[in-house]
C-alpha atoms as a PDB file:
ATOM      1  CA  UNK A   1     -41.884  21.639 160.321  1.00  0.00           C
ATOM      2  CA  UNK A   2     -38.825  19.653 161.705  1.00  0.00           C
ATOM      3  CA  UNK A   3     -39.568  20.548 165.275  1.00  0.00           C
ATOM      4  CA  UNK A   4     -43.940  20.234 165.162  1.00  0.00           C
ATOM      5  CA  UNK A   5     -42.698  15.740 163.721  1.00  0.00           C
ATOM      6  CA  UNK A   6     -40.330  16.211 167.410  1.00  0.00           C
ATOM      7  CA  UNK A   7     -42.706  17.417 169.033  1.00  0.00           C
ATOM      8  CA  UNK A   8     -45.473  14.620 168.367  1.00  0.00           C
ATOM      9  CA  UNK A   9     -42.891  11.751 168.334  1.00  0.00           C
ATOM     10  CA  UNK A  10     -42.128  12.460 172.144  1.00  0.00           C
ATOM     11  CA  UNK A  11     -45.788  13.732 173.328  1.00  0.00           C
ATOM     12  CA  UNK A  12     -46.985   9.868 171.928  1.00  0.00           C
ATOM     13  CA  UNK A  13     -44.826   7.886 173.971  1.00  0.00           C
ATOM     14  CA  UNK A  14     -45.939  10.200 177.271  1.00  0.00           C
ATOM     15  CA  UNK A  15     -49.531   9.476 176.662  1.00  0.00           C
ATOM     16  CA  UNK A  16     -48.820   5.522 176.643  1.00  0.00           C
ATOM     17  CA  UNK A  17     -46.507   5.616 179.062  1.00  0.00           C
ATOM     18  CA  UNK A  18     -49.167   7.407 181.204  1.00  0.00           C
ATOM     19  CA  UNK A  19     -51.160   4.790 180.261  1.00  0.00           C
ATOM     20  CA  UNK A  20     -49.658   1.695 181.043  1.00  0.00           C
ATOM     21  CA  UNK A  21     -48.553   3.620 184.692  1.00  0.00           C
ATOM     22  CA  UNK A  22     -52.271   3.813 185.077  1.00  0.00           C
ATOM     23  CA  UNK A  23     -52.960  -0.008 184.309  1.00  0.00           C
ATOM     24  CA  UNK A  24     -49.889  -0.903 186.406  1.00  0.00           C
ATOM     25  CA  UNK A  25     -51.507   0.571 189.376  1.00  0.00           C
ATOM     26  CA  UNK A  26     -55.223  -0.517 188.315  1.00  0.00           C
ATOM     27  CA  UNK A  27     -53.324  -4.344 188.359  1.00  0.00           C
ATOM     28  CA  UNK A  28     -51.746  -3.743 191.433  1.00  0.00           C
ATOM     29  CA  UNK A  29     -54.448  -2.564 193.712  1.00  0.00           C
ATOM     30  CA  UNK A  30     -56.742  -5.493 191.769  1.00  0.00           C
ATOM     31  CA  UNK A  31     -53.851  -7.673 193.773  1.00  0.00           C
ATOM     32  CA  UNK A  32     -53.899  -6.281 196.829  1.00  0.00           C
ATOM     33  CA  UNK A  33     -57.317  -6.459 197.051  1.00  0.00           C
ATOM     34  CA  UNK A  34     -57.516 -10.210 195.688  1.00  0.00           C
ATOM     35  CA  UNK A  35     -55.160 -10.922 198.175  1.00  0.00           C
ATOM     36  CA  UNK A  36     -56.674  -9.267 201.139  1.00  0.00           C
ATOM     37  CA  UNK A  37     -60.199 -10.745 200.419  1.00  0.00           C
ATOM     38  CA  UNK A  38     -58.382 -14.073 200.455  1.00  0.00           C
ATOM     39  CA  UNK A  39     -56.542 -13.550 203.374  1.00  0.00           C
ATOM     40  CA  UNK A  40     -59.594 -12.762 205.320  1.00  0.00           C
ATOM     41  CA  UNK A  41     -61.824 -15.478 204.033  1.00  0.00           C
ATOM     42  CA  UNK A  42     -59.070 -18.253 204.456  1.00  0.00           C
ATOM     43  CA  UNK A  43     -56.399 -17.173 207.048  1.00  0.00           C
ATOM     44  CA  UNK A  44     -57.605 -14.145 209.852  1.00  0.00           C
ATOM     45  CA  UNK A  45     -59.877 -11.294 210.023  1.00  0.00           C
ATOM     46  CA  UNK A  46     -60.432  -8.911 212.509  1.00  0.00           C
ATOM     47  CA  UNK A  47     -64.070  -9.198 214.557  1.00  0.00           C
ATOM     48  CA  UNK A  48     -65.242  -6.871 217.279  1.00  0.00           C
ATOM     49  CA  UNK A  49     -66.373  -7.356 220.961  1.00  0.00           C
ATOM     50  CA  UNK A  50     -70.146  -5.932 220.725  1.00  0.00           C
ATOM     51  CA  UNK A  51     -71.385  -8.076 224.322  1.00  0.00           C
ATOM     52  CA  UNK A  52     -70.222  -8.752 227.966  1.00  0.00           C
ATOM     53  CA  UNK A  53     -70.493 -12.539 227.706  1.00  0.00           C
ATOM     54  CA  UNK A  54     -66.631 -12.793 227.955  1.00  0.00           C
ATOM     55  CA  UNK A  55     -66.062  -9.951 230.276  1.00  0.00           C
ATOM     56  CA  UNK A  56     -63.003  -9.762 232.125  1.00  0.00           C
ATOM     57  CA  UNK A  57     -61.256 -11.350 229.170  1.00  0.00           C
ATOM     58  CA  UNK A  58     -62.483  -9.144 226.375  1.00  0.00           C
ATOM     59  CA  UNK A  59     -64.601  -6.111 226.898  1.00  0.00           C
ATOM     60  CA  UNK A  60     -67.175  -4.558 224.967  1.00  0.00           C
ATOM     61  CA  UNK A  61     -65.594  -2.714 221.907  1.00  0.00           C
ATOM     62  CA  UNK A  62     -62.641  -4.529 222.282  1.00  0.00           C
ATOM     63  CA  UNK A  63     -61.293  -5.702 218.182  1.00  0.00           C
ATOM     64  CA  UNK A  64     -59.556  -9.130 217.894  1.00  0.00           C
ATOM     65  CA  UNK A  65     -57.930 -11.148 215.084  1.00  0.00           C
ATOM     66  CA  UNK A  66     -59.200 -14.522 214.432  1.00  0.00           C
ATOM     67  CA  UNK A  67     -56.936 -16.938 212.972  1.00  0.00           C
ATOM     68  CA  UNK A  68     -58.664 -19.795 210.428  1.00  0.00           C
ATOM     69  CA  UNK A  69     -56.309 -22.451 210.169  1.00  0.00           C
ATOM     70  CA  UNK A  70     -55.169 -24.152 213.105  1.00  0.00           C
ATOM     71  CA  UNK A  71     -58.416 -25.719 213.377  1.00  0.00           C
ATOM     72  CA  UNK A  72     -57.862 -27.949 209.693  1.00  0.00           C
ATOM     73  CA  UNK A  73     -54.946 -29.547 211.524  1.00  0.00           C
ATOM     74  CA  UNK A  74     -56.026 -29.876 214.866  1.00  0.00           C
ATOM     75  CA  UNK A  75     -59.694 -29.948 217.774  1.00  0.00           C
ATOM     76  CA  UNK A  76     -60.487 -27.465 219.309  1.00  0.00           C
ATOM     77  CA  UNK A  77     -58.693 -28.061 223.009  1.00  0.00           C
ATOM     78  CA  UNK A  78     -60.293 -27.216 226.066  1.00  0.00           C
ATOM     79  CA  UNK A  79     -59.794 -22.796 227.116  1.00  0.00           C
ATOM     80  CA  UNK A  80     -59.314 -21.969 223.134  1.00  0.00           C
ATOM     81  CA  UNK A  81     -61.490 -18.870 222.678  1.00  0.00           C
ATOM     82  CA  UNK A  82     -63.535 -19.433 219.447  1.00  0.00           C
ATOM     83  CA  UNK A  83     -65.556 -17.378 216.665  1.00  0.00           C
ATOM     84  CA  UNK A  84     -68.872 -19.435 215.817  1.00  0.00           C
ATOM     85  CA  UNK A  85     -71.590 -19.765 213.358  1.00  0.00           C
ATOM     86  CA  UNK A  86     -74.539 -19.578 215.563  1.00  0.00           C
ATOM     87  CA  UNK A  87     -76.076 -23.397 215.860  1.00  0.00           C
ATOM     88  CA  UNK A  88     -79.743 -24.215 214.631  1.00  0.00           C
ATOM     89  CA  UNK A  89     -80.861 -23.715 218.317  1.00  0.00           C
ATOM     90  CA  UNK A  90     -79.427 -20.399 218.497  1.00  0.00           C
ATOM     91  CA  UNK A  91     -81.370 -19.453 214.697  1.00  0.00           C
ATOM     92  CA  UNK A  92     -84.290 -20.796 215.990  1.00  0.00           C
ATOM     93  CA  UNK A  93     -83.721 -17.954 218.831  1.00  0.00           C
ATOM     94  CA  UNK A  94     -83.635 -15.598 216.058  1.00  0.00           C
ATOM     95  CA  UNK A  95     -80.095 -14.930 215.708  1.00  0.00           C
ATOM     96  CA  UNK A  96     -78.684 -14.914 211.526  1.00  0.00           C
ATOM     97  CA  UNK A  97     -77.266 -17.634 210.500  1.00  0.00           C
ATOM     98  CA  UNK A  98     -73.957 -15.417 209.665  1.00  0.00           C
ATOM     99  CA  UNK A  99     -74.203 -13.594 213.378  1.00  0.00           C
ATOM    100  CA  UNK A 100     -71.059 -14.394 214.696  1.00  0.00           C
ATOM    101  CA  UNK A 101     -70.355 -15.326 218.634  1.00  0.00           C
ATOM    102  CA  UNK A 102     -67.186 -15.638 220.836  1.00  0.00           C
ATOM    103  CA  UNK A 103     -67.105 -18.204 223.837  1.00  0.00           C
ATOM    104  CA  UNK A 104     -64.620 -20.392 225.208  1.00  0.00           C
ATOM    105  CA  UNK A 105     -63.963 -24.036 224.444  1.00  0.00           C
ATOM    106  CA  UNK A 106     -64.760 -25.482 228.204  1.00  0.00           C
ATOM    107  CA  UNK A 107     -65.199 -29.322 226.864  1.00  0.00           C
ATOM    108  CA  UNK A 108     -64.182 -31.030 223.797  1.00  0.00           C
ATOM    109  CA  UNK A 109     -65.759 -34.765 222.654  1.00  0.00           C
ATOM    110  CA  UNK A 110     -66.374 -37.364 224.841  1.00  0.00           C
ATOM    111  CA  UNK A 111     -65.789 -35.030 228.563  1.00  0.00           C
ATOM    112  CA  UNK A 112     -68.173 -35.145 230.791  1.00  0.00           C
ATOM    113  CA  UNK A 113     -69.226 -31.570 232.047  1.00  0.00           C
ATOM    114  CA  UNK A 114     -71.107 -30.439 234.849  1.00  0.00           C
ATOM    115  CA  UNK A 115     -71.918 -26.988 236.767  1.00  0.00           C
ATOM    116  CA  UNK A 116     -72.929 -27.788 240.671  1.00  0.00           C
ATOM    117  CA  UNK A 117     -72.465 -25.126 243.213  1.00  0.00           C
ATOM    118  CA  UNK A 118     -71.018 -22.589 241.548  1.00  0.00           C
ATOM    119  CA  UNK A 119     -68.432 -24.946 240.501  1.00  0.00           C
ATOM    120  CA  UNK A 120     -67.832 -26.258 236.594  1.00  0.00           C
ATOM    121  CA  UNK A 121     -66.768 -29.670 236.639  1.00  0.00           C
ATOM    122  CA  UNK A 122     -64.853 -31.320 233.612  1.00  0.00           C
ATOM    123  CA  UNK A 123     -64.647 -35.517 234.077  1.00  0.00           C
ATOM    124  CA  UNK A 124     -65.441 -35.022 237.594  1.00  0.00           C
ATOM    125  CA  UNK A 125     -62.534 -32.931 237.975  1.00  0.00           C
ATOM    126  CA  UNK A 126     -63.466 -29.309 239.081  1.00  0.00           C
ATOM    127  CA  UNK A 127     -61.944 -26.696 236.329  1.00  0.00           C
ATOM    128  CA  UNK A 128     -59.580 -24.082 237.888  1.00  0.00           C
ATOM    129  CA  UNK A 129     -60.987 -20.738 236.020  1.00  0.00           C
ATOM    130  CA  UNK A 130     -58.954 -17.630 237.018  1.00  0.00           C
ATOM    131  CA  UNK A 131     -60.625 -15.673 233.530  1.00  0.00           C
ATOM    132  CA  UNK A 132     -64.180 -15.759 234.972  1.00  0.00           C
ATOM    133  CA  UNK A 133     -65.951 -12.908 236.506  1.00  0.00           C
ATOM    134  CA  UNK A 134     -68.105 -15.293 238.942  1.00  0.00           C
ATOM    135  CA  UNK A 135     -68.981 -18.537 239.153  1.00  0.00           C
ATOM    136  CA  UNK A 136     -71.961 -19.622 237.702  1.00  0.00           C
ATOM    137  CA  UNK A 137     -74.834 -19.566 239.733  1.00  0.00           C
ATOM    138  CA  UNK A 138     -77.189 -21.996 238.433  1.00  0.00           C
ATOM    139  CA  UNK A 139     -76.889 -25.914 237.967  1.00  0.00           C
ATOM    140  CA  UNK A 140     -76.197 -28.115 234.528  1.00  0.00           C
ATOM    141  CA  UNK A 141     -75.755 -31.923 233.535  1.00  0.00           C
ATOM    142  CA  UNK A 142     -73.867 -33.809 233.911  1.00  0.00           C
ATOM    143  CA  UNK A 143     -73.432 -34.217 230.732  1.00  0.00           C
ATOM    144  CA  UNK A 144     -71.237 -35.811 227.830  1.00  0.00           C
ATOM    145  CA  UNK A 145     -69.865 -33.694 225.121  1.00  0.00           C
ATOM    146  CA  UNK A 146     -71.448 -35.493 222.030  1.00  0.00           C
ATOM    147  CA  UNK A 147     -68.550 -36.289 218.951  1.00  0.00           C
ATOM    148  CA  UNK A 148     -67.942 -33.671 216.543  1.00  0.00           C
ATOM    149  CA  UNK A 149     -69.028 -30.969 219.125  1.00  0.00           C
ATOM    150  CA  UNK A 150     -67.625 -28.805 221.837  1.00  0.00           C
ATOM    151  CA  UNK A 151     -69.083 -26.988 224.552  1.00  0.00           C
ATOM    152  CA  UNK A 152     -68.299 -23.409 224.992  1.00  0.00           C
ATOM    153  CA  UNK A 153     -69.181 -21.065 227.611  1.00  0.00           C
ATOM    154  CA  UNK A 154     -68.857 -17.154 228.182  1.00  0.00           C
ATOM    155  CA  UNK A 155     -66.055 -16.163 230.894  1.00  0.00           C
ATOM    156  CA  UNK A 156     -68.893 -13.688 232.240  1.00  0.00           C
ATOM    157  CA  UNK A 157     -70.905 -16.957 233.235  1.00  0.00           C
ATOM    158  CA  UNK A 158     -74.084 -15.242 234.440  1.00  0.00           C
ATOM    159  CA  UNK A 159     -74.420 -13.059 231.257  1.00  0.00           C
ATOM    160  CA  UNK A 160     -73.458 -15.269 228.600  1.00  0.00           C
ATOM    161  CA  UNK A 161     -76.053 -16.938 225.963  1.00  0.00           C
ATOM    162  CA  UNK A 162     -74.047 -20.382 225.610  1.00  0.00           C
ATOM    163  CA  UNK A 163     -73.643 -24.153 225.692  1.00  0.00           C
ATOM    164  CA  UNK A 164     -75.435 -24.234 228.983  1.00  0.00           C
ATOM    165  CA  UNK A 165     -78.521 -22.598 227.454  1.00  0.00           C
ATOM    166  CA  UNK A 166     -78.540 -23.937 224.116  1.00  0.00           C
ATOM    167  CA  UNK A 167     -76.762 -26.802 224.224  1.00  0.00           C
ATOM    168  CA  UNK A 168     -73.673 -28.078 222.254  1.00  0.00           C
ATOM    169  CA  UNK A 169     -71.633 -26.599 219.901  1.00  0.00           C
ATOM    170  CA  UNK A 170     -71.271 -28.583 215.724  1.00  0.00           C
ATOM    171  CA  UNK A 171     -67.442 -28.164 215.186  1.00  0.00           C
ATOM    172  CA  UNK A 172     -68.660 -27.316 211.599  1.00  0.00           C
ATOM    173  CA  UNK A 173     -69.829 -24.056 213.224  1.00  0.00           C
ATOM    174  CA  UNK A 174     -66.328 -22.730 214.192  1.00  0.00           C
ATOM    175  CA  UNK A 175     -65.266 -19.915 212.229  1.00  0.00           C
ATOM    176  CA  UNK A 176     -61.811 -19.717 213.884  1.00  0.00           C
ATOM    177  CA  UNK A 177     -59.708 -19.311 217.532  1.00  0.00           C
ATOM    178  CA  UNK A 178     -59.117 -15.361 218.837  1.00  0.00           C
ATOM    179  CA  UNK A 179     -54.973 -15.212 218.964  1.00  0.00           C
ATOM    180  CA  UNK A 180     -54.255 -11.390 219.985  1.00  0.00           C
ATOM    181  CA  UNK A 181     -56.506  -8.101 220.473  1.00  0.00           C
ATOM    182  CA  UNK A 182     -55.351  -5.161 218.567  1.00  0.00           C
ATOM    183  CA  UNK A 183     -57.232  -2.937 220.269  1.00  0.00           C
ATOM    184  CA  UNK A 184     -57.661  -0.456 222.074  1.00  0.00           C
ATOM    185  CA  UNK A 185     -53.784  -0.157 222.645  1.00  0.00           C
ATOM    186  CA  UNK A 186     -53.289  -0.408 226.137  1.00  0.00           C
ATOM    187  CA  UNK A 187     -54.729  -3.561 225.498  1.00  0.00           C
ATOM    188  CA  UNK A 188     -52.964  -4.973 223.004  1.00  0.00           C
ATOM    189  CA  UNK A 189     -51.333  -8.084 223.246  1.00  0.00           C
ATOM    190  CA  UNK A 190     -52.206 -11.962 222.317  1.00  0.00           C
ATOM    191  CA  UNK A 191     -54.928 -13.579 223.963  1.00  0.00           C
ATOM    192  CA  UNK A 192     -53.798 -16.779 226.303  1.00  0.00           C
ATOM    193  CA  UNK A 193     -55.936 -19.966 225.821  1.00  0.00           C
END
C-alpha cells in the first residue's frame, strides 16, 4: 500500500510539470509571434519584386526588406528607393488601396523636374542616372514638386507606371525605403540609394 501513495505522489507532480512546460511554450511562441507581427508592422518586412518597372536595379522575383523608420526622422532624399500606398490617382486606375509599389525618389518638395530629350532634369540641372535601363523617351513638365510630396519614377523608365503618368507622390503614402535584397543569393547585398 506504501509503494501504490509513492507511486501517485511522484506521477502528480509529472502531470503539472508537463503542464506548465506546455504553457511555457504556448507563452513563448504567443511572444515571438507578438513580437514578429510588431516588428513587421512598425520596423521592416520583407516585399517581393512582382514587375519590371525598376529593372536593372531589382528584377522580377527579386525579395527585399523594407525598413519603416528612417522616414519619422527624416524626407525622403532624392535616389531613396521607396514602398508606397498607391495615391487616389493610381485607385482611381483600379489598383487597391493596400497594393503596394516600388519607385525611386527622383524629386523631393519644392525641385523643379523635367524630362526633355531623353534627359531628366532636376532644378535645371540634368540628373546623372547610371541605374536606368534607358532614358526616357517621352517629354514631362517642367514641373515643381508640390510640399508634402515626392516624385518617384521606375529605373526601367519606359515600363514604369509612375510620377510621370500619375502625377505626384503624398508622403503620407510611403510605406518605407528598400535597404538590402535577400534574395535570390547571388544577389544579395544592400541596395545603394
Amino acid at each position: 500500500m506504501t509503494s501504490e501513495k509513492t507511486e501517485l505522489k511522484t506521477t502528480a507532480p509529472i502531470e503539472s510539470n508537463g503542464w506548465k512546460q506546455w504553457r511555457d511554450n504556448v507563452q513563448i511562441l504567443a511572444i515571438a509571434l507578438i513580437l514578429a507581427l510588431g516588428i513587421r508592422a512598425f520596423v521592416a518586412e520583407p516585399r517581393f519584386i512582382p514587375s519590371v518597372s525598376m529593372v536593372p536595379t531589382l528584377e522580377v522575383g527579386d525579395r527585399i526588406v523594407v525598413e519603416k523608420l528612417s522616414y519619422h526622422w527624416r524626407s525622403p532624399t532624392t535616389g531613396d528607393i521607396i514602398v508606397f500606398d498607391p495615391p487616389a490617382a493610381l485607385q482611381q486606375y483600379g489598383y487597391s488601396k493596400n497594393q503596394a509599389f516600388i519607385k525611386r525618389v527622383i524629386a523631393t518638395e519644392g525641385q523643379l523636374v523635367r524630362i526633355h530629350n531623353g534627359q531628366l532634369y532636376l532644378n535645371d540641372e540634368p540628373l546623372q542616372e547610371e541605374y536606368i535601363a534607358e532614358p526616357p523617351d517621352y517629354e514631362w513638365g517642367p514641373q515643381q514638386v508640390p510640399n508634402d510630396t515626392v516624385f518617384v519614377m521606375g529605373d526601367n523608365r519606359n515600363n514604369s507606371n509612375d510620377s510621370h503618368v500619375w502625377g505626384f507622390l503624398p508622403k503620407s503614402n510611403i510605406i518605407g525605403r528598400a535597404v538590402a535584397r535577400f534574395w535570390p543569393v547571388n544577389r544579395i547585398g544592400f541596395l545603394d540609394n
